[in-house]
PDB file of N, CA and C in Angstrom:
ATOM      1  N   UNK A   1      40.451 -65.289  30.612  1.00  0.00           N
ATOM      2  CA  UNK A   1      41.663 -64.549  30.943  1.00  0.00           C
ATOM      3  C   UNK A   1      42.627 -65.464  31.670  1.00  0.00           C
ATOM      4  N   UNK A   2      43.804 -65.296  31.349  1.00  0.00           N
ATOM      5  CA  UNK A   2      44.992 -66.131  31.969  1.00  0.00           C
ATOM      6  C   UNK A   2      44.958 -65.997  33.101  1.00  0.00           C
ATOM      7  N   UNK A   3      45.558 -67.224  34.351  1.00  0.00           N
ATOM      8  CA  UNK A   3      45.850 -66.550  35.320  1.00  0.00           C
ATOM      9  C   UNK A   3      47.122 -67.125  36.264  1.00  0.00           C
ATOM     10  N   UNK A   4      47.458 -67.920  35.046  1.00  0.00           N
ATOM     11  CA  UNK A   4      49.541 -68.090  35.123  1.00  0.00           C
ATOM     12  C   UNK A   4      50.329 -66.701  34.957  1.00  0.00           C
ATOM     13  N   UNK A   5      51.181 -66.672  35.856  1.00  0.00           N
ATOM     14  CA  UNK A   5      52.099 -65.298  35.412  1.00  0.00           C
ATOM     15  C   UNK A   5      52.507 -65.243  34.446  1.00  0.00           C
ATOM     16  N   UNK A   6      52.897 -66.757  33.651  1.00  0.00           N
ATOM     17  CA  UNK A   6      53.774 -66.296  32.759  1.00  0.00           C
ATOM     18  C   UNK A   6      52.901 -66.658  31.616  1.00  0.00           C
ATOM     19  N   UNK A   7      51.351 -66.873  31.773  1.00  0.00           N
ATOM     20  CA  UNK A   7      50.472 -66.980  30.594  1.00  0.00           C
ATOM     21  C   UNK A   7      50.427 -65.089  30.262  1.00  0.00           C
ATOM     22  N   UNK A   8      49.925 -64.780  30.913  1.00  0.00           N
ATOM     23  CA  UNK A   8      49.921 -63.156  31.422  1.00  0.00           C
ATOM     24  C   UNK A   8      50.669 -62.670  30.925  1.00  0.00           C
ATOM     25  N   UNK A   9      52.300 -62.804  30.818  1.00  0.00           N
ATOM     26  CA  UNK A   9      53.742 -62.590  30.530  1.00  0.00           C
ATOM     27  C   UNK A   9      53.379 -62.548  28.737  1.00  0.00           C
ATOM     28  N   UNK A  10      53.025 -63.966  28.508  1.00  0.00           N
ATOM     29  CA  UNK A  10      53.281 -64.574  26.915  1.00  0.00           C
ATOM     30  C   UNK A  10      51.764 -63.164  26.460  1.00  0.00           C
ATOM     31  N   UNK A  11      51.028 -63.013  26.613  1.00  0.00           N
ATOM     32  CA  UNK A  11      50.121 -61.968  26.293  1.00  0.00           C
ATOM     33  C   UNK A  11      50.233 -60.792  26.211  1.00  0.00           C
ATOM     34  N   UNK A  12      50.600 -60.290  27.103  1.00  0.00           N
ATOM     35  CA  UNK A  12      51.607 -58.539  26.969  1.00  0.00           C
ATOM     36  C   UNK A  12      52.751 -58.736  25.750  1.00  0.00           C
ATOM     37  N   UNK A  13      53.517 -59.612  25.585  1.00  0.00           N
ATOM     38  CA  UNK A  13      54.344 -60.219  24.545  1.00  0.00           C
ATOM     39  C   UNK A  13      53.897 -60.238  23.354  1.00  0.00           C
ATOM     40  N   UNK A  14      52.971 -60.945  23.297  1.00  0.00           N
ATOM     41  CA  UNK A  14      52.309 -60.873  22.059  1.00  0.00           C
ATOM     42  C   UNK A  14      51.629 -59.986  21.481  1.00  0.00           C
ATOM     43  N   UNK A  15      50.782 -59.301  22.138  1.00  0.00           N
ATOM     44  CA  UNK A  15      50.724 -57.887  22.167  1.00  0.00           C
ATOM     45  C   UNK A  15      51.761 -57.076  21.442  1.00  0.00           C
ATOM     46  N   UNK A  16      52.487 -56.428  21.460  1.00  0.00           N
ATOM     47  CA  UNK A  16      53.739 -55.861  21.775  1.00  0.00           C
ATOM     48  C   UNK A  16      54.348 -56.177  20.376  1.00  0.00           C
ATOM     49  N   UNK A  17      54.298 -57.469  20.613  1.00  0.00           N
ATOM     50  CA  UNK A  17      55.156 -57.737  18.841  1.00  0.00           C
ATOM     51  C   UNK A  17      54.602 -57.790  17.566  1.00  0.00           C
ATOM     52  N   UNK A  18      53.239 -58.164  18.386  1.00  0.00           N
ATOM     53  CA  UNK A  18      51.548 -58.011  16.873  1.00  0.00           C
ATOM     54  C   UNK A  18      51.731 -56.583  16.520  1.00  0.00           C
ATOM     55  N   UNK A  19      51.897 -55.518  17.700  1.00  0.00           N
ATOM     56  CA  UNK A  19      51.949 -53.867  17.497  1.00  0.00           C
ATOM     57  C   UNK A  19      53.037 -53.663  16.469  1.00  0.00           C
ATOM     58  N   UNK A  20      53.993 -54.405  16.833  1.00  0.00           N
ATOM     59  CA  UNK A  20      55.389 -54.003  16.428  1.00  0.00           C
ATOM     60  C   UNK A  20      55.413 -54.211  14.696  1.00  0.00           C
ATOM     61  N   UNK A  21      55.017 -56.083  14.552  1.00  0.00           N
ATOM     62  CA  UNK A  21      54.894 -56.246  12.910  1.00  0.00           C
ATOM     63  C   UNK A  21      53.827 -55.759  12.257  1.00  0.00           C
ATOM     64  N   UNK A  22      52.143 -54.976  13.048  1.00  0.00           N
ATOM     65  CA  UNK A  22      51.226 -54.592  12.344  1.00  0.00           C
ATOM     66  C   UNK A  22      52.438 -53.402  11.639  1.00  0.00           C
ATOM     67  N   UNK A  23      53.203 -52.224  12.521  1.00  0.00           N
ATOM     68  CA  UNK A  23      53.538 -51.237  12.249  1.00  0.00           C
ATOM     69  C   UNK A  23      54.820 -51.385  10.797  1.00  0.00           C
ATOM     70  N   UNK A  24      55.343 -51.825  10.845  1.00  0.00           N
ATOM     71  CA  UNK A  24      56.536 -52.490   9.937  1.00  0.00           C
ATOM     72  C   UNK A  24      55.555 -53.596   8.694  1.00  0.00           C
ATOM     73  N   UNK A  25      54.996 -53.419   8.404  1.00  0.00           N
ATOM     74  CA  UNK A  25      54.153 -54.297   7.705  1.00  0.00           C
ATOM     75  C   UNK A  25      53.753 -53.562   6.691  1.00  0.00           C
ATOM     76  N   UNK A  26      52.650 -52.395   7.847  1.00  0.00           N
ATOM     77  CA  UNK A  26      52.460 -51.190   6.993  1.00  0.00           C
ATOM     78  C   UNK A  26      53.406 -50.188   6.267  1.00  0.00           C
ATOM     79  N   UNK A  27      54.544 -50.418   6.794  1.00  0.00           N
ATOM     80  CA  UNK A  27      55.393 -49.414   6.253  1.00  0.00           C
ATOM     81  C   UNK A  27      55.837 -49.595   4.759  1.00  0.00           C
ATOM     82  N   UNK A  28      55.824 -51.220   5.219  1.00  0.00           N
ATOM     83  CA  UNK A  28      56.116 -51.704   3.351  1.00  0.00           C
ATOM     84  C   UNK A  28      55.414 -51.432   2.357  1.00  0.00           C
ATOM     85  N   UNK A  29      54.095 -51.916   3.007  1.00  0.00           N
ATOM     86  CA  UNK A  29      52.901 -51.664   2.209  1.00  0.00           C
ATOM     87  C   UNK A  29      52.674 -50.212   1.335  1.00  0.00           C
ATOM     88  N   UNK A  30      53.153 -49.329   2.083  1.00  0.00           N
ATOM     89  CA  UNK A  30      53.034 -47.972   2.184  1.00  0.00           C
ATOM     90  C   UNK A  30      54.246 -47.649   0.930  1.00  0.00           C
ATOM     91  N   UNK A  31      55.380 -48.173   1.268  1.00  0.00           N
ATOM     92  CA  UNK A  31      56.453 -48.052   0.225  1.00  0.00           C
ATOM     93  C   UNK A  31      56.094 -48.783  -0.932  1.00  0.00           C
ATOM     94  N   UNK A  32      55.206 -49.711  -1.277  1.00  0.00           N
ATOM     95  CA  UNK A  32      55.220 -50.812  -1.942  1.00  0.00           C
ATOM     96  C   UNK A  32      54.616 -49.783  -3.256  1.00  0.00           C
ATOM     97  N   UNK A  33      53.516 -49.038  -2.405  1.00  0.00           N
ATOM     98  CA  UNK A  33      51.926 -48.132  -3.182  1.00  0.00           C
ATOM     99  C   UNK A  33      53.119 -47.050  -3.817  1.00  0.00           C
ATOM    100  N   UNK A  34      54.035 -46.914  -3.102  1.00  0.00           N
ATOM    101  CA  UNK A  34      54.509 -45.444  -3.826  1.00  0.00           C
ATOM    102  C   UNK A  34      55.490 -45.492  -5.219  1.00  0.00           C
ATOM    103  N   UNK A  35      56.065 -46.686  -5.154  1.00  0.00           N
ATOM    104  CA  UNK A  35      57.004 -47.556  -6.001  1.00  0.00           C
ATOM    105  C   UNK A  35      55.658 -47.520  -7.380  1.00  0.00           C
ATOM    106  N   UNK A  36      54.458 -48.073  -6.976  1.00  0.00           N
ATOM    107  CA  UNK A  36      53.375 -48.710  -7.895  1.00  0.00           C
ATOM    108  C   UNK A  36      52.427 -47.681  -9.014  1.00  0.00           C
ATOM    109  N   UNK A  37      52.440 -46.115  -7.634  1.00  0.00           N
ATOM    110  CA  UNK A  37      52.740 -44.911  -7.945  1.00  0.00           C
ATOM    111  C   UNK A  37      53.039 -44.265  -9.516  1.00  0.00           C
ATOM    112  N   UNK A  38      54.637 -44.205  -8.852  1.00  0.00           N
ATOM    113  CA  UNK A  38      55.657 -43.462  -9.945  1.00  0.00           C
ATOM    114  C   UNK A  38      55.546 -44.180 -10.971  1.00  0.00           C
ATOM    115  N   UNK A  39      55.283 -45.655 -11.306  1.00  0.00           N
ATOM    116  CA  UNK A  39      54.940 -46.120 -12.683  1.00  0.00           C
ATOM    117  C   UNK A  39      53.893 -46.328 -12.879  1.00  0.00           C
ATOM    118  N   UNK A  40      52.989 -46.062 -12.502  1.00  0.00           N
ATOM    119  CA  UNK A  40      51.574 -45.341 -13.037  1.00  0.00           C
ATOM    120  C   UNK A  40      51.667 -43.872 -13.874  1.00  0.00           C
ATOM    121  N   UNK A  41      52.638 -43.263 -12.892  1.00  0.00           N
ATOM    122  CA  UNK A  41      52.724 -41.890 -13.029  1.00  0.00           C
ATOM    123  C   UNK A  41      53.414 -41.740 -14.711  1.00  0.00           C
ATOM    124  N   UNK A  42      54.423 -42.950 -14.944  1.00  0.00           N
ATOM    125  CA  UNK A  42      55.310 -42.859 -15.600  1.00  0.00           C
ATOM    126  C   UNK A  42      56.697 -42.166 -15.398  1.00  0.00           C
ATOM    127  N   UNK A  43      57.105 -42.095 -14.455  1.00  0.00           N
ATOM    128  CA  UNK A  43      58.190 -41.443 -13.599  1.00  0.00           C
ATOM    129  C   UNK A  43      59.254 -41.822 -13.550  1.00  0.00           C
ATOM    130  N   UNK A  44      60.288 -42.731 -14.309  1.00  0.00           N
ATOM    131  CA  UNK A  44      61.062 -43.602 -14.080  1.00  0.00           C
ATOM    132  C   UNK A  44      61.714 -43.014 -12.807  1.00  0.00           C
ATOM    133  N   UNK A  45      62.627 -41.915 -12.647  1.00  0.00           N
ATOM    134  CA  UNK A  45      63.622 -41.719 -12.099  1.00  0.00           C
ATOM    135  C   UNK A  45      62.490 -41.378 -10.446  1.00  0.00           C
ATOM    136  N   UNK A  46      61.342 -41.344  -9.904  1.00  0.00           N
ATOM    137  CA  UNK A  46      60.847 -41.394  -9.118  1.00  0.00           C
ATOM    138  C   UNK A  46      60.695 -42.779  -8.824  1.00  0.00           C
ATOM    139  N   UNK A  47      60.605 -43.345 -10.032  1.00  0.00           N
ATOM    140  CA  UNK A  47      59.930 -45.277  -9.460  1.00  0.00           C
ATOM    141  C   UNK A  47      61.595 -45.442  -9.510  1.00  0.00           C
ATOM    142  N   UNK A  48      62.802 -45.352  -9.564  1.00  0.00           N
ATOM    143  CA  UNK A  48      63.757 -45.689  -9.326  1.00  0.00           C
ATOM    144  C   UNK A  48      64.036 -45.709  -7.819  1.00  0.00           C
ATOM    145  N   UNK A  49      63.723 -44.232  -7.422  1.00  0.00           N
ATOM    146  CA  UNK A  49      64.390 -44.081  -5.798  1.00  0.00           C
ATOM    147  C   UNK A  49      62.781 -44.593  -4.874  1.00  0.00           C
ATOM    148  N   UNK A  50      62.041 -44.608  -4.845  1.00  0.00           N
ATOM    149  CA  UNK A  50      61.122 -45.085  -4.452  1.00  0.00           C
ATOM    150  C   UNK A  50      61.474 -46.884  -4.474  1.00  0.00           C
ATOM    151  N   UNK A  51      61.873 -47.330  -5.531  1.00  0.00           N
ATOM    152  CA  UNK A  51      62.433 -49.009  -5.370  1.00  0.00           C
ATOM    153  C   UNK A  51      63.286 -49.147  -4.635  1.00  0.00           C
ATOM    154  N   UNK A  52      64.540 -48.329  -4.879  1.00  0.00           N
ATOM    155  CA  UNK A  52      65.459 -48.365  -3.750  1.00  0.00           C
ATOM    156  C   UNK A  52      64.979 -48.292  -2.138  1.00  0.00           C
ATOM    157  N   UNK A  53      64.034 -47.386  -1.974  1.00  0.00           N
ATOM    158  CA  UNK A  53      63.264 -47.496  -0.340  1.00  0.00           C
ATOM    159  C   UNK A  53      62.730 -48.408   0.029  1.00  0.00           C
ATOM    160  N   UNK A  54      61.804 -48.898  -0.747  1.00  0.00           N
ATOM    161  CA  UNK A  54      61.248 -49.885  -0.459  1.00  0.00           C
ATOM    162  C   UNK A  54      61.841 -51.107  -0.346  1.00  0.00           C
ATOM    163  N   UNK A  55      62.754 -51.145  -1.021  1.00  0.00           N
ATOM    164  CA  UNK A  55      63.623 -52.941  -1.178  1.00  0.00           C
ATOM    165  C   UNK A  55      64.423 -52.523   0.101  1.00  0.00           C
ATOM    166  N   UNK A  56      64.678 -51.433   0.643  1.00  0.00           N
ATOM    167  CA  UNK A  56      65.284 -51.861   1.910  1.00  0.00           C
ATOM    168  C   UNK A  56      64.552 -51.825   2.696  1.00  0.00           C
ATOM    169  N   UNK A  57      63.518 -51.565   2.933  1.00  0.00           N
ATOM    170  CA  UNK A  57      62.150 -51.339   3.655  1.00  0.00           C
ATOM    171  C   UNK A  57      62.077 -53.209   4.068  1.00  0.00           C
ATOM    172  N   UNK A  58      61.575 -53.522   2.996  1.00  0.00           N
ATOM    173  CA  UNK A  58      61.271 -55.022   2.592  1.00  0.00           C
ATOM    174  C   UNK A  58      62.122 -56.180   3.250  1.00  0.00           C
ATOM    175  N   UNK A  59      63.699 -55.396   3.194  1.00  0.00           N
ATOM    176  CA  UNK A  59      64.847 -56.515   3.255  1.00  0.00           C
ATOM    177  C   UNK A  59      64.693 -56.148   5.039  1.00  0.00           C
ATOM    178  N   UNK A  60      64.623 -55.301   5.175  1.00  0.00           N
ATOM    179  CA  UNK A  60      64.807 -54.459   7.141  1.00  0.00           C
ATOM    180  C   UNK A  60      63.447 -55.763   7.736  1.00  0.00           C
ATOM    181  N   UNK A  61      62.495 -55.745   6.652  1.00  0.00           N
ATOM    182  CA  UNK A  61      61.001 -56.418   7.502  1.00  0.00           C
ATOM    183  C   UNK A  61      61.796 -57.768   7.642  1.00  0.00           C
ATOM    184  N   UNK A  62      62.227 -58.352   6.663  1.00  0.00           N
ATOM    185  CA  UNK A  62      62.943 -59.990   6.648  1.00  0.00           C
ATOM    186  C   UNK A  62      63.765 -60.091   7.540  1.00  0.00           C
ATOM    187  N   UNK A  63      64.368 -59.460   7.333  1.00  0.00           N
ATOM    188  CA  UNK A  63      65.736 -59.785   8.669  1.00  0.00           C
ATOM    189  C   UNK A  63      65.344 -59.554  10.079  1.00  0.00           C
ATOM    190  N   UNK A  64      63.814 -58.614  10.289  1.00  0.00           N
ATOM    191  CA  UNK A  64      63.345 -58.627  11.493  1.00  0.00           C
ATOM    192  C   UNK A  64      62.010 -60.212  11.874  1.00  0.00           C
ATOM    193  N   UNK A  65      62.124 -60.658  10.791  1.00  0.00           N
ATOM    194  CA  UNK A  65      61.370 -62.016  10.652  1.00  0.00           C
ATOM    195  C   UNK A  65      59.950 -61.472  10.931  1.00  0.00           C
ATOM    196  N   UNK A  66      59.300 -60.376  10.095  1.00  0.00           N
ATOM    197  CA  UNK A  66      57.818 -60.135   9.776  1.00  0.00           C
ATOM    198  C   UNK A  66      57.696 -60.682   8.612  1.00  0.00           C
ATOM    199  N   UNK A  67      58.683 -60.838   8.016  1.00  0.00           N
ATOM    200  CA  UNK A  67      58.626 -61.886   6.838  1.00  0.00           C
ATOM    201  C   UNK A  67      59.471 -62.953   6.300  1.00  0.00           C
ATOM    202  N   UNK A  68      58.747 -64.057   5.769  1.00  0.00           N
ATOM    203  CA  UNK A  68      59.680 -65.189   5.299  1.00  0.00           C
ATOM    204  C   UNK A  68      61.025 -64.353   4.506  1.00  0.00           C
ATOM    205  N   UNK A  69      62.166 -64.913   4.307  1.00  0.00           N
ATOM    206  CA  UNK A  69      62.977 -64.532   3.229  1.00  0.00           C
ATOM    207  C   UNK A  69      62.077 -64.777   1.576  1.00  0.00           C
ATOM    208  N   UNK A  70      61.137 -65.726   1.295  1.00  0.00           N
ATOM    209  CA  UNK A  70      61.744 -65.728   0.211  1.00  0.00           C
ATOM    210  C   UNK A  70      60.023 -64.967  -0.349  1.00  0.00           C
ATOM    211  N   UNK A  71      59.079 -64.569   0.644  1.00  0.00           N
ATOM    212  CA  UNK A  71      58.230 -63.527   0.421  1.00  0.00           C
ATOM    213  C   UNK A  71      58.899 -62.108   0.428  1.00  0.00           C
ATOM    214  N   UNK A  72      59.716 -61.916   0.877  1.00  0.00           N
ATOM    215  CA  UNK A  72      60.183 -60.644   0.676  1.00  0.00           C
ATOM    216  C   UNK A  72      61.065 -60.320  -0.945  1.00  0.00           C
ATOM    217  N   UNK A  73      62.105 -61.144  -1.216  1.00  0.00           N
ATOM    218  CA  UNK A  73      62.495 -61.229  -2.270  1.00  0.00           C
ATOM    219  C   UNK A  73      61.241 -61.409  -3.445  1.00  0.00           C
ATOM    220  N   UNK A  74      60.093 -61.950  -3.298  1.00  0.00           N
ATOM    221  CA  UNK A  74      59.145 -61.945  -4.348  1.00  0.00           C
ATOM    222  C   UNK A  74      58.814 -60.353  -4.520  1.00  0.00           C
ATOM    223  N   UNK A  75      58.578 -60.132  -3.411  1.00  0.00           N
ATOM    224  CA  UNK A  75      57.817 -58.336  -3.270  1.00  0.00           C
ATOM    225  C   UNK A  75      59.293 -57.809  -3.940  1.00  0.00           C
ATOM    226  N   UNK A  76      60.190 -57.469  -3.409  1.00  0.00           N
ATOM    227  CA  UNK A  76      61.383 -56.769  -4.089  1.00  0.00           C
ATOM    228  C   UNK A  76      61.078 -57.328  -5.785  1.00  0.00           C
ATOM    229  N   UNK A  77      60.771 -58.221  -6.162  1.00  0.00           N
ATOM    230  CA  UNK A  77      61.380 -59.107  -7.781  1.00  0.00           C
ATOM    231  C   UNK A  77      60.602 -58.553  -8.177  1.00  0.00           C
ATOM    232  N   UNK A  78      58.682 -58.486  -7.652  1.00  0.00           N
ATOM    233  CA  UNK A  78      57.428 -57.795  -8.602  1.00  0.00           C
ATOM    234  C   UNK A  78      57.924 -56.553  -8.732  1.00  0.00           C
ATOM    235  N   UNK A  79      58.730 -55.616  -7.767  1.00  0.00           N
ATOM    236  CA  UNK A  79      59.100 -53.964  -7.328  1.00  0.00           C
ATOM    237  C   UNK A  79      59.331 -53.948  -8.966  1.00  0.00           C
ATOM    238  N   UNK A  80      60.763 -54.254  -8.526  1.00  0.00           N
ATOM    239  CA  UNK A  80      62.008 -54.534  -9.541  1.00  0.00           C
ATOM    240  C   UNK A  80      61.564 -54.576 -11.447  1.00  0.00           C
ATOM    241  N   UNK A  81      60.603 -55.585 -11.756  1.00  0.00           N
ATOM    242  CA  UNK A  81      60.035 -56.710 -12.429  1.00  0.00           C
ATOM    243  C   UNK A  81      59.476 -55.303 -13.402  1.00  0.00           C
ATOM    244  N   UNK A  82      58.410 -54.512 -12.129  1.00  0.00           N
ATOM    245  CA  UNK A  82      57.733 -53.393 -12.815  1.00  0.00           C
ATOM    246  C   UNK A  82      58.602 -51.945 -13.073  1.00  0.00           C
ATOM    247  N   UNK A  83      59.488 -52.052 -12.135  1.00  0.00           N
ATOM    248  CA  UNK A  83      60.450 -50.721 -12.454  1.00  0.00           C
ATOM    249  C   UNK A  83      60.807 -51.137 -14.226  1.00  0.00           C
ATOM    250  N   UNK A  84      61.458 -51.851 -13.761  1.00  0.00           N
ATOM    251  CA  UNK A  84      62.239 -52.328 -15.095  1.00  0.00           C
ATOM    252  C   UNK A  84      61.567 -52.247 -16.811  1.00  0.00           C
ATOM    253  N   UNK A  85      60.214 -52.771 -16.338  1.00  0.00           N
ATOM    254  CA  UNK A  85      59.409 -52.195 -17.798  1.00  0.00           C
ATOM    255  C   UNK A  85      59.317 -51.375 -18.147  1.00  0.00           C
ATOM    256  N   UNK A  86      59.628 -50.276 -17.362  1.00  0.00           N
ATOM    257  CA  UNK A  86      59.477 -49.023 -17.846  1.00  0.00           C
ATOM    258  C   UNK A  86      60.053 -48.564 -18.852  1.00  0.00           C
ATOM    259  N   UNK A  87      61.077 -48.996 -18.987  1.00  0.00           N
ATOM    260  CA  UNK A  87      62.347 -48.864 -19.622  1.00  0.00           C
ATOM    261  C   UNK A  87      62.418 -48.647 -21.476  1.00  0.00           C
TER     262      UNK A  87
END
């Protein structure tokens, strides 16, 4: 166990932000299944608005830096990639 204040400090911190990107991580994940869903289902116009959530889901995780930019754009492109076959 630390016993610098500000080792102590960097641990509650880390904490805190591990909580923060476990939670936002899952959320994608969660949007990712429902997108994967509706074209299982065969649903276009469900796997449509379900892509739309998720790609902002995805783009919200990047810009909060739980993810690289150009892992997020892959996840949006596979979204996208599979909406699109449907077609």
């Amino acid at each position: 166990m630390a016993n610098i204040k500000s080792a102590k400090k960097r641990i509650l911190v880390t904490t805190t932000k591990t909580a923060r990107n476990k939670s936002i991580r899952s959320e994608v994940k969660t949007s990712m299944k429902k997108v994967e869903a509706a074209v299982a289902a065969n649903d276009k116009e469900a796997a449509m608005a379900a892509l739309k959530v998720a790609t902002a889901t995805i783009e919200s995780a990047a810009s909060k830096g739980v993810y690289h930019k150009n892992n997020s754009a892959r996840k949006v492109s596979r979204l996208a990639k599979l909406v699109n076959a449907m077609a």
